[in-house]
Structures are given as C-alpha cells and as structure tokens.
Protein backbone atom coordinates (compact mmCIF):
# COMPACT_ATOMS: atom_id res chain seq x y z
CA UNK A 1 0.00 0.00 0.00
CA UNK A 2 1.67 3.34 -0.98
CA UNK A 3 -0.44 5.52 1.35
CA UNK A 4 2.54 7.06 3.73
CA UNK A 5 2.20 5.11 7.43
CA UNK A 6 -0.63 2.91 6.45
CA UNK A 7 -0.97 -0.83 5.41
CA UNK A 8 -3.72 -3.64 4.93
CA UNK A 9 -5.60 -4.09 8.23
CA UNK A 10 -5.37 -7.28 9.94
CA UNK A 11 -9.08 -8.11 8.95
CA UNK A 12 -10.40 -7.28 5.64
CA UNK A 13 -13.19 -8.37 3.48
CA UNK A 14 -13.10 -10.21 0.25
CA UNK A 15 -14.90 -7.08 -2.00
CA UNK A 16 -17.62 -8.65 -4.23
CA UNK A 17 -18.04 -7.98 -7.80
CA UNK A 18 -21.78 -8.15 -7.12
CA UNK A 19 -24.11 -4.69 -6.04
CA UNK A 20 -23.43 -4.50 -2.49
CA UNK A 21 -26.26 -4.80 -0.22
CA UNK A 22 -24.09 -5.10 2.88
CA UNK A 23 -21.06 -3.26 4.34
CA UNK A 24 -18.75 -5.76 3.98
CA UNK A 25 -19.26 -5.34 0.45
CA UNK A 26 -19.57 -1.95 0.07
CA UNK A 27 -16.37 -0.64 1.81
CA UNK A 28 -13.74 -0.40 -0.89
CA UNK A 29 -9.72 -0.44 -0.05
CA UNK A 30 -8.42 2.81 -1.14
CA UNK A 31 -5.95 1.28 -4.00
CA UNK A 32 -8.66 -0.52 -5.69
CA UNK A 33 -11.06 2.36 -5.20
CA UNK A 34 -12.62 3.62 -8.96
CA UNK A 35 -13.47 7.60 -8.10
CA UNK A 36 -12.40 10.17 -5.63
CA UNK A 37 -13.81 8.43 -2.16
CA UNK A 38 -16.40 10.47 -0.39
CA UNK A 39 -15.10 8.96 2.91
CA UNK A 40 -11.65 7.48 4.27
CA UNK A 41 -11.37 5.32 6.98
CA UNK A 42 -8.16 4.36 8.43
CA UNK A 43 -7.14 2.47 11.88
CA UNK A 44 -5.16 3.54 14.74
CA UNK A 45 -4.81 0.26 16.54
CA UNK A 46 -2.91 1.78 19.84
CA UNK A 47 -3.47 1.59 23.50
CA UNK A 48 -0.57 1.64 25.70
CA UNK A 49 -1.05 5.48 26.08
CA UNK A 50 -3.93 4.64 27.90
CA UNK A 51 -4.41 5.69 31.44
CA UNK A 52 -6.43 2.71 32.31
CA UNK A 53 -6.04 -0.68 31.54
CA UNK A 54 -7.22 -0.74 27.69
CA UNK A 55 -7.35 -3.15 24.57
CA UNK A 56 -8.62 -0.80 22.12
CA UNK A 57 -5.94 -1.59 19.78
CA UNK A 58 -8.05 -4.39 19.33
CA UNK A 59 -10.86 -2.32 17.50
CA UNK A 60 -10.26 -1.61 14.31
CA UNK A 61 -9.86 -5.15 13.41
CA UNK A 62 -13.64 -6.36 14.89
CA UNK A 63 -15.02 -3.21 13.70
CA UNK A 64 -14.33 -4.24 10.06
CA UNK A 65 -15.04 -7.69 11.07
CA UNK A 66 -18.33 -6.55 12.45
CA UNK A 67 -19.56 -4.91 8.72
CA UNK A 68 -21.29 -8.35 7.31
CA UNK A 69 -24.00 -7.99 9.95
CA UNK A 70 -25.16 -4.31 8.47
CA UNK A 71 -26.83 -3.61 5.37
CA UNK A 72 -26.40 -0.63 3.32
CA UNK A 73 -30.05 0.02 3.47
CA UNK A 74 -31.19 2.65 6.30
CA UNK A 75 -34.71 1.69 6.94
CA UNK A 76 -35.44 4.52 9.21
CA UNK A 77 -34.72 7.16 6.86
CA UNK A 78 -35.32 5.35 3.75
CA UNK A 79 -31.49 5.29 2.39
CA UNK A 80 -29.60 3.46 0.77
CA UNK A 81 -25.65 4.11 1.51
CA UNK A 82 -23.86 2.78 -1.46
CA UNK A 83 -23.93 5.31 -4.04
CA UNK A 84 -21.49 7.31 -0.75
CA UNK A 85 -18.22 6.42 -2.14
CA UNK A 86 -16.02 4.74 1.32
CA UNK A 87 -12.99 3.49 0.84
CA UNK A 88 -10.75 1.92 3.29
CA UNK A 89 -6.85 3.31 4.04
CA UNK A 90 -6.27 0.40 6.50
CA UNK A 91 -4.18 0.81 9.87
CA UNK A 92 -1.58 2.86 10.06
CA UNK A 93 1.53 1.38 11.00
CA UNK A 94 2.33 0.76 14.95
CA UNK A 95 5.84 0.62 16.53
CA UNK A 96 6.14 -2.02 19.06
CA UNK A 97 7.43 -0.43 22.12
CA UNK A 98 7.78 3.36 20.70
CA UNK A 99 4.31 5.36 22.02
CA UNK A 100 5.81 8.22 20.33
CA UNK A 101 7.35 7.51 17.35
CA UNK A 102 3.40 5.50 16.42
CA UNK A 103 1.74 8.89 17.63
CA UNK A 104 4.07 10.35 15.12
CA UNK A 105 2.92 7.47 12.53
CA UNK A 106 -0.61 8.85 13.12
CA UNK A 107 -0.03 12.11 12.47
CA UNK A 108 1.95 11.79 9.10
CA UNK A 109 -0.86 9.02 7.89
CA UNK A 110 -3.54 12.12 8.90
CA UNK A 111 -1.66 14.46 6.94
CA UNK A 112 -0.59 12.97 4.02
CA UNK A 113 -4.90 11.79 3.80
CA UNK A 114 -5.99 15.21 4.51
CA UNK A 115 -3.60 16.53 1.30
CA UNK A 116 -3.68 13.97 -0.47
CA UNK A 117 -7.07 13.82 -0.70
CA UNK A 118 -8.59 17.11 0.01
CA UNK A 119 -12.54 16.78 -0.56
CA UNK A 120 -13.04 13.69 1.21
CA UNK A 121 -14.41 13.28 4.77
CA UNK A 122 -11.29 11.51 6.88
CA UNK A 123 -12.47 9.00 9.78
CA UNK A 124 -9.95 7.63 11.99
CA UNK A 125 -11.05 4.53 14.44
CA UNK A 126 -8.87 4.26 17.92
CA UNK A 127 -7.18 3.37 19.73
CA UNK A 128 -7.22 5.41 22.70
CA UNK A 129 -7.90 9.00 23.14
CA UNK A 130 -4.44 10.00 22.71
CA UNK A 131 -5.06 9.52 18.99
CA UNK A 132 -6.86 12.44 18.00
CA UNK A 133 -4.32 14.93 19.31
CA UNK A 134 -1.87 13.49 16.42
CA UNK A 135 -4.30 13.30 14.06
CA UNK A 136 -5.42 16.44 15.05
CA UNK A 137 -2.34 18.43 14.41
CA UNK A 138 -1.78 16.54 10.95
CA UNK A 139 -4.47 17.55 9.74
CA UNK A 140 -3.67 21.21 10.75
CA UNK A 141 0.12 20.42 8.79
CA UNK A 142 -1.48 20.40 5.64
CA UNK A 143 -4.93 22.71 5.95
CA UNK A 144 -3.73 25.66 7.53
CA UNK A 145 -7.06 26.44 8.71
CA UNK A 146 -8.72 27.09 12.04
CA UNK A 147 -10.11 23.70 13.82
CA UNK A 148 -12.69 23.65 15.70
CA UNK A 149 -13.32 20.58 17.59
CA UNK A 150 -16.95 18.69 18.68
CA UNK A 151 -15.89 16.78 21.62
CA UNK A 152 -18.85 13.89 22.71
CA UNK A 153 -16.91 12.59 25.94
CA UNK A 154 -17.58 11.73 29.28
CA UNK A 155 -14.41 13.87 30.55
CA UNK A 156 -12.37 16.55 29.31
CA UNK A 157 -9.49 15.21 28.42
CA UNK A 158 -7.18 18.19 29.47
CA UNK A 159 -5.32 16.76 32.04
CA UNK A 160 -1.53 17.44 32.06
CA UNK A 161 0.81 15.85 29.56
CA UNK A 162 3.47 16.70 31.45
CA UNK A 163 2.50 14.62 33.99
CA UNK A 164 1.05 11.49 32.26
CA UNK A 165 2.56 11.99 28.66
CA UNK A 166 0.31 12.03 25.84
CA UNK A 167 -2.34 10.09 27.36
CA UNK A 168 -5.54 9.58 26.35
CA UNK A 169 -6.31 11.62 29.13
CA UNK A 170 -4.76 14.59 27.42
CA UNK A 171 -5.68 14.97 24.18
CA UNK A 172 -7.21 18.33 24.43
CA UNK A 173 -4.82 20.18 26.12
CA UNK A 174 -2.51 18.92 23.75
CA UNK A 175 -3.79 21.06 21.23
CA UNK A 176 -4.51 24.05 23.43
CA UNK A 177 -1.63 23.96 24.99
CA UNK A 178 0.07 23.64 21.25
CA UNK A 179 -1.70 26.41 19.56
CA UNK A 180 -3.28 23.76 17.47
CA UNK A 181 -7.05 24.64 18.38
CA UNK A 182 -7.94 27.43 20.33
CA UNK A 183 -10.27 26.55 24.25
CA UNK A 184 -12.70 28.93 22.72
CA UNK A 185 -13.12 26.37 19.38
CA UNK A 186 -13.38 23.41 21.62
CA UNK A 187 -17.11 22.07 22.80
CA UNK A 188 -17.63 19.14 24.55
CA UNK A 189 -21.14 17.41 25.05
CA UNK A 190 -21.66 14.77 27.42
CA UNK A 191 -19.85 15.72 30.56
CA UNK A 192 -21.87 14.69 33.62
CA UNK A 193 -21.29 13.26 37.00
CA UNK A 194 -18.13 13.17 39.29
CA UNK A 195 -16.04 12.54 36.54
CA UNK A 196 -13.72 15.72 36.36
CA UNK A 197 -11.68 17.05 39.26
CA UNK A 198 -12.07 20.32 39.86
CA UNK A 199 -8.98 21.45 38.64
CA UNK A 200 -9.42 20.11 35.01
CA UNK A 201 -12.74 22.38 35.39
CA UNK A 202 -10.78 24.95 36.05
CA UNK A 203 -8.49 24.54 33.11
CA UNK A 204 -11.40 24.30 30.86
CA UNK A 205 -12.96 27.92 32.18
CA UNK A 206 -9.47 29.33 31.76
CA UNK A 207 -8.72 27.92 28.50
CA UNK A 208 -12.82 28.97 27.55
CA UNK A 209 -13.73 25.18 26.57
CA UNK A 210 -17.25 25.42 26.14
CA UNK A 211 -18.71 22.51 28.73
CA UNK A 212 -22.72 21.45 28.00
CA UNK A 213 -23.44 18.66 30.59
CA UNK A 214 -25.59 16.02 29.06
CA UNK A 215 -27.80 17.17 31.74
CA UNK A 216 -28.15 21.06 29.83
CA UNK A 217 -28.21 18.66 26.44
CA UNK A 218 -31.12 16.72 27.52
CA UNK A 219 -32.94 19.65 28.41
CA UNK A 220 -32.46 22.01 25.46
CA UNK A 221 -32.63 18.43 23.67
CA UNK A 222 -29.79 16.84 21.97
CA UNK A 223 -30.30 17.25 18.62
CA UNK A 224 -30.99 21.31 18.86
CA UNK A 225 -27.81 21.20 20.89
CA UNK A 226 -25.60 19.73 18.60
CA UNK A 227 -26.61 22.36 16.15
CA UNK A 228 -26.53 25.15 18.37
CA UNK A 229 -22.69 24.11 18.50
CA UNK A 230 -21.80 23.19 14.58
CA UNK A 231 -23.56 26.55 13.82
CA UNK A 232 -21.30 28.93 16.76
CA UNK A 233 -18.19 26.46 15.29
CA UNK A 234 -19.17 27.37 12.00
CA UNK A 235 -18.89 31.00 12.61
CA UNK A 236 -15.35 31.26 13.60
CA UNK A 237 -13.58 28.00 12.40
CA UNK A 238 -13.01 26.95 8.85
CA UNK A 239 -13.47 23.15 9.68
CA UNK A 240 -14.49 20.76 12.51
CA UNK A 241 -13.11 17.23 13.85
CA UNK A 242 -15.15 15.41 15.74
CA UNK A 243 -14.18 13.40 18.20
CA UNK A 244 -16.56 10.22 19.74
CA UNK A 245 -15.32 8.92 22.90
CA UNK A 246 -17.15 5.73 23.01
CA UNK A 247 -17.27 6.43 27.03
CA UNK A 248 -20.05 9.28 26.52
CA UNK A 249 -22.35 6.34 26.56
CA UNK A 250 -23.75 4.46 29.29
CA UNK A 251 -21.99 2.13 31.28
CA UNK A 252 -25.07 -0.44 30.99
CA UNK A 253 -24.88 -0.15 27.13
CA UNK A 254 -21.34 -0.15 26.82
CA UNK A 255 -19.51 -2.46 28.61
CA UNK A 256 -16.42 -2.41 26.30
CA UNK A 257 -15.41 0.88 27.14
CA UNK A 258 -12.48 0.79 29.63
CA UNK A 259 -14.12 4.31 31.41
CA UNK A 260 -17.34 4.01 31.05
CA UNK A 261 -19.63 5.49 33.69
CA UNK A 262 -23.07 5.32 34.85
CA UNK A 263 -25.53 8.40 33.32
CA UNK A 264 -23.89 8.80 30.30
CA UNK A 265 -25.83 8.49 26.70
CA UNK A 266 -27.85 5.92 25.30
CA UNK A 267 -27.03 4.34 22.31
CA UNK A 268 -30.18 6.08 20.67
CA UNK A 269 -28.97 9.23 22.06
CA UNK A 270 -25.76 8.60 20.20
CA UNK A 271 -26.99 7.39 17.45
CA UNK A 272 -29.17 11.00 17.04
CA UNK A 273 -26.28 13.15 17.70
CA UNK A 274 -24.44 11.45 14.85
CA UNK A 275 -26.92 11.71 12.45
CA UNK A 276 -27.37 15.38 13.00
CA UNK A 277 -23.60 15.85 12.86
CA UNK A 278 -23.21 14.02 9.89
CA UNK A 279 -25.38 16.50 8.01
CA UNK A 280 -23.26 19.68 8.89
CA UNK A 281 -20.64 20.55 5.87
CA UNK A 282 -18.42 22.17 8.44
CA UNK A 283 -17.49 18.67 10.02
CA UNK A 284 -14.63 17.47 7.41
CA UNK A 285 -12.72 15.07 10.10
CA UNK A 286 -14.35 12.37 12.53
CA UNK A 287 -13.22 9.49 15.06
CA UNK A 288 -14.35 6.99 17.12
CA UNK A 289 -11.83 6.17 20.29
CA UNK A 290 -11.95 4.22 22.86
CA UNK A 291 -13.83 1.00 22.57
CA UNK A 292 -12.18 -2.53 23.99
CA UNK A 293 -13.82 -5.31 22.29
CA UNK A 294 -12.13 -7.28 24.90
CA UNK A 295 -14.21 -6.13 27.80
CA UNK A 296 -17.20 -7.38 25.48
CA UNK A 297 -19.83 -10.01 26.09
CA UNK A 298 -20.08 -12.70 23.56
CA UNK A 299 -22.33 -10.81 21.47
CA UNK A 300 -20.57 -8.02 21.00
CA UNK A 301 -22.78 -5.31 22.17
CA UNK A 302 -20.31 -2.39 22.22
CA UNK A 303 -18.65 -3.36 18.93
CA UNK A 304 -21.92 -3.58 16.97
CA UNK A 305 -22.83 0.20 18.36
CA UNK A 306 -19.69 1.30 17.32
CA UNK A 307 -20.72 0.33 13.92
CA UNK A 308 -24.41 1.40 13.98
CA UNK A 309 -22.75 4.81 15.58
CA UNK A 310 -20.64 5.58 12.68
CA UNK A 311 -23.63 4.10 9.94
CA UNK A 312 -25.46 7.06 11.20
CA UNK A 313 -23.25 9.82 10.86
CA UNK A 314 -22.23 8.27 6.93
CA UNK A 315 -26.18 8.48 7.23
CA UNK A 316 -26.21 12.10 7.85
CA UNK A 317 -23.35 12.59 4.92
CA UNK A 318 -25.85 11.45 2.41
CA UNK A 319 -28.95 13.02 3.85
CA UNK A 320 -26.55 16.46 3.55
CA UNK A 321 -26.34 15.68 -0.23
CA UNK A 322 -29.79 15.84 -1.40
C-alpha cells in the first residue's frame, strides 16, 4: 500500500463484484477504489497510552469484522448508503514499544490523507484518546485552517501531559496547549457526573472550553444542541473534527469501554447526535476512540454500536447531499 504510514488491516473483506447490499461489500480499499472516495477510513490500533487498563488496539480489526452484519439500506430514513463512495486506508503502521514515534505514525498518515485527498471526509477509528491529538495536528500540517473541535466525551481530556505523557487523558490540552485549536473552538457534550476534578474544570474555564453537561443537552434536547454548536463552530472555524469517545455512553450499554460510567448516553442518544452531525458541511474530520472489544460479552454489544454509531453519521453525509 503506498499511502505514507498505512498498510492492509489485519481483517479485511473479500470485495464482491456483485451490487453490495451489505457493508462488507460496500467498503472499498483505497488502492482498488474507482473515483475520488467520499469517505476514508483508516485504523489507529494503539493503546498503551492509555491511562487505564485498555485493549482498544483491538478495535479496528472487529469493527471491520463486524460490517457483514449491516446492510447498506437505512430503513429509518429510507437510504440506501452505497452510491457514498467509502474506501478503506487500512491501519496505520504501529511501533512495538515506541508510544511516540506510532503517535508520530498517526499524524503523518492524517496528513498525508488530509492533502492527499482534500474533498473527502477523513475517519480515523482508535485506539485510545491519545489519537486524535496526532491526528489532530496533521491535519492542521497540511490545511492551515482554524479547527474547531466537537468533543462527545464523558471527561475533558485536558489533564496534564506533562505529567502522564500524551495520554488519552490529554488529548485536548494537547492542542490548546500547542496552539493547534484554540479553548474557545473546543465544545464538549456529554460531561456529567463526578467525573472531572475540579482542577481540570478549572483549566477548561481558563482555557474557555465550552462545557454542555448532558444534563443542559437533555434539556435544550440533543439534537438542537448539537446544532446550536456546529452553527457557533461554524462562525469562527473553517473546519471541525469530531471526536466520539465511546465512554459518553452508558456504562449499561457499553460495557467495552475501559471508562465508562453510569448516566452517560444511550445508544439512541448517540446514534441522534451522529446523524445530526453528519449532516453539517463544516465537520470534514471524525473518530471513534476508545472502545475494547475485549471487555465485550459474547455478542458483542459495544462493537456492533460502534458500527451502527458511525452508519449514522455516513447516514447524515448522504442526507446532507440531497
């Protein structure tokens, strides 16, 4: 594969010759890929910058092994995905025992994407949190733009990487603190409970994070929530990255999430949220972090939201077509 940092996944799909009716079909490997893709998806298969115990290297693999139970047909809005072109970049290429120099892999593969092919929405699935500061600040390499980020997380994500490294605890003030993305462009939905020391709080105020507890979102309502914060985003960034840390939803829905809480999101809440976002022409960049097939039951609960989750923000891409 000649795309810089990246190779096959581990788990692929034979592609059929036949009109796809499922996603295992439908998904296309980037080098075999006839026109410019709509949508790239690449791996990040790393977790030992996680803060807690975490095997979410493991999910790129069993999401793409998860595709042949999901048809291209949306039967709740009446779509059909496969005229959306998706092609797959596979994983991008891990170092053994070097954290850094595979954060570093990230962020070339991100760049070199983002250039190489400009019009095309890029999603990147973790990994750990820690991912999306690399990809992040390849992205910015090559656009020269001003990011704004749509954070759906249980915590902030700013504590210190001074402290911890580049965590997936840290993500966020690994921009800020880079002049990647300015507080002010950052807006995270989902916070709730005793999950963020005061002091991270107080970071976030500082730093002029915009916080909406999932308790404000549920009573302003989601969906009018997450546009209330694409449209302010889209008045003083160019672009937006979204970031989904799988631990915004519920611990009883998502057991294969290394932090996941009690009163977080359900998975229809999710599921909403994406859909809206997915409509917005401002969001160029998404990922999905932080899901441990591992910590799974046998029938893969976790995994197959993961895979319904990003369905319905491709969902949204083609609803914002037409």
């Amino acid at each position: 594969m000649s795309e810089k940092w990246l190779q096959a996944p581990e788990w692929s799909w034979n592609t059929s010759k036949e009109e796809p009716t499922y996603v295992h079909h439908w998904v296309q490997p980037l080098h075999e890929i006839q026109n410019a893709p709509d949508l790239i998806l690449y791996g990040a298969p790393i977790s030992r910058s996680s803060i807690s115990v975490s095997g979410a290297s493991l999910y790129p693999a069993e999401f793409r092994r998860m595709w042949k139970g999901f048809a291209t047909y949306n039967l709740d809005e009446n779509i059909d995905l496969t005229a959306f072109r998706v092609a797959d970049a596979g994983d991008v290429v891990m170092h053994m025992t070097d954290i850094l120099l595979s954060h570093q892999h990230i962020q070339e593969a991100s760049a070199h994407l983002a250039a190489r092919y400009p019009h095309a929405v890029t999603c990147m699935i973790g990994g750990d949190h820690s991912t999306t500061a690399c990809a992040v600040r390849g992205i910015k390499e090559v656009c020269k733009q001003e990011i704004g980020i749509l954070q759906l997380d249980t915590h902030l994500d700013v504590r210190d990487p001074a402290e911890l490294g580049p965590a997936n605890g840290t993500p966020i003030r690994q921009l800020i603190d880079g002049d990647t993305v300015k507080g002010e462009n950052v807006i995270n939905i989902g916070l709730h409970g005793y999950f963020n020391a005061r002091p991270l709080i107080d970071y976030a105020e500082e730093h002029n994070i915009q916080m909406v507890t999932l308790k404000q979102a549920r009573k302003q309502g989601l969906i009018n929530t997450v546009r209330e914060a694409l449209e302010k985003l889209s008045a003083k960034v160019d672009r937006v990255y979204v970031t989904v840390d799988m631990d915004v939803l519920d611990i009883s829905v998502a057991p294969g999430v290394p932090a996941s809480t009690p009163g977080g999101m359900t998975a229809a809440e999710l599921f909403d949220a994406l859909l809206e976002i997915g409509q917005h022409p401002i969001v160029r960049h998404i990922d999905f972090v932080c899901l441990d097939p591992s910590k799974d039951s046998a029938v893969a609960e976790t995994v197959k939201t993961g895979v319904y989750a990003w369905l319905q923000f491709i969902t949204g891409c083609v609803l914002q077509t037409r």
